[in-house]
Protein backbone atom coordinates (compact mmCIF):
# COMPACT_ATOMS: atom_id res chain seq x y z
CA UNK A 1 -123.36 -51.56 -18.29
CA UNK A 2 -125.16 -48.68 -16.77
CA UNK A 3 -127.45 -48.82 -13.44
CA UNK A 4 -129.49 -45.75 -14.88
CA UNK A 5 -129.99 -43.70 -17.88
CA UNK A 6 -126.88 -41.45 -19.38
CA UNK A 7 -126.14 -39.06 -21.67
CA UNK A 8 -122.59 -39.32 -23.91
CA UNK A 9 -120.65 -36.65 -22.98
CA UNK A 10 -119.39 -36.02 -26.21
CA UNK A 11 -121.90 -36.54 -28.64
CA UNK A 12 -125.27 -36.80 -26.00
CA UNK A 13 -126.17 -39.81 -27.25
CA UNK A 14 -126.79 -42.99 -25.06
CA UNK A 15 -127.24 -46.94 -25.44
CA UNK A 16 -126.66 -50.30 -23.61
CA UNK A 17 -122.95 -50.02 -22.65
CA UNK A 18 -120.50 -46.80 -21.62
CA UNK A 19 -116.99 -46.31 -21.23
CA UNK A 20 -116.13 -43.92 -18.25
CA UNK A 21 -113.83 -41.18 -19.66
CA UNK A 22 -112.43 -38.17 -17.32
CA UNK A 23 -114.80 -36.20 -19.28
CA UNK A 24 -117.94 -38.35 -18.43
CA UNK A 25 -119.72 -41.36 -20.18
CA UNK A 26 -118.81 -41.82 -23.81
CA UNK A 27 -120.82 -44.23 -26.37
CA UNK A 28 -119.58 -47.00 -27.59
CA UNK A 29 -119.16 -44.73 -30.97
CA UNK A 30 -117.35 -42.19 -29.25
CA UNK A 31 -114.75 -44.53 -28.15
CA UNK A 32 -114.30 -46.01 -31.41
CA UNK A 33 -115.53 -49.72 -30.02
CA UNK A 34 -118.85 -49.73 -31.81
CA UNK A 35 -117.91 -52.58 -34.27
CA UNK A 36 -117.24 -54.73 -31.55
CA UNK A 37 -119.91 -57.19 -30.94
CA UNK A 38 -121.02 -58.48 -26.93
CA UNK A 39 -120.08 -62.34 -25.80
CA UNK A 40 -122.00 -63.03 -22.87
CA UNK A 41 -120.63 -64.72 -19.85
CA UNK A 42 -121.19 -68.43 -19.29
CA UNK A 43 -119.24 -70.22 -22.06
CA UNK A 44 -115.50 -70.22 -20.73
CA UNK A 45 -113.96 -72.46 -23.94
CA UNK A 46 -115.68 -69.95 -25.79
CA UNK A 47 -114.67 -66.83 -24.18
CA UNK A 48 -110.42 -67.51 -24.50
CA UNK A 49 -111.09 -68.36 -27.92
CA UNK A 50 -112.62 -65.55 -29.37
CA UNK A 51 -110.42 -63.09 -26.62
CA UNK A 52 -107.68 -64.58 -28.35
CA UNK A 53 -108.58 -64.33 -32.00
CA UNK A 54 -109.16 -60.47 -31.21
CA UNK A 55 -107.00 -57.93 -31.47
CA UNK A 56 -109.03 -55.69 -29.72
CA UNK A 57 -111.24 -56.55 -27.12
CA UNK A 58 -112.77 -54.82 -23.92
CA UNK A 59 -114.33 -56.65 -20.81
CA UNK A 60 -118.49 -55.56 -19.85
CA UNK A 61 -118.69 -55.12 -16.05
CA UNK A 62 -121.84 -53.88 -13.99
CA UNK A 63 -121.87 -52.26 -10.37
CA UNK A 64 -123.82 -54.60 -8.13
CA UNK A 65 -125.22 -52.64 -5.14
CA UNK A 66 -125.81 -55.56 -3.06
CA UNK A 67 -121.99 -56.56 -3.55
CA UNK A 68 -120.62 -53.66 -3.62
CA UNK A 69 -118.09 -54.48 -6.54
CA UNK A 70 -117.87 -54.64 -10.06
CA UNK A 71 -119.30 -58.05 -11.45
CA UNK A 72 -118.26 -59.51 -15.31
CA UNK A 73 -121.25 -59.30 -17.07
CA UNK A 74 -119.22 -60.45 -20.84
CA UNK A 75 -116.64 -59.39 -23.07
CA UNK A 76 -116.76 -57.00 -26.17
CA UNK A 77 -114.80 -58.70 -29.12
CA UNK A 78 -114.44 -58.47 -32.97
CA UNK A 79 -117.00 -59.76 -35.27
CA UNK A 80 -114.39 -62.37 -36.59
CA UNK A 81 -112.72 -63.23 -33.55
CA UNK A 82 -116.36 -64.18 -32.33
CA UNK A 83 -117.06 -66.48 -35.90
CA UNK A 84 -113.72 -67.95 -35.60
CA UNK A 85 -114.22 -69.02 -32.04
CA UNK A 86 -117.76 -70.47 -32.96
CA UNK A 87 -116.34 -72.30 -35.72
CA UNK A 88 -113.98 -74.36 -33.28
CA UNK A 89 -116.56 -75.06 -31.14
């Protein structure tokens, strides 16, 4: 998750979430993760269950300033994973 705006370095586009690249910032359609759907933090049963289910999966962190780390803001998992995980709930 970005502190301020950006600009895709491949396509200059830009939206909610970024993956850093040596090249820059690339979109979540540039890195082929754009039909991946965002699990907030806060439901731990929930969050194994569909990061199981997923094949593919990627974890949303943020830069705190006042920390000075990286904080887990979610995780980015597949539509089904996430409907499975919900249904065993």
């Amino acid at each position: 998750m970005p502190l301020k705006d950006w600009t895709c370095a491949a396509c200059g586009g830009t939206g909610d979430l970024l993956l850093m690249q040596e090249a820059g910032p690339a979109c979540m359609a540039c890195a082929a993760l754009d039909h991946l759907v965002f699990l907030p933090r806060g439901d731990a049963g929930l969050t194994r269950r569909a990061h199981k289910a997923s094949e593919l999966s990627a974890v949303v962190v943020r830069f705190s300033r006042t920390r000075k780390r990286y904080e887990r803001q979610g995780l980015l998992v597949e539509p089904a994973a996430m409907a499975a995980a919900k249904q065993r709930d």
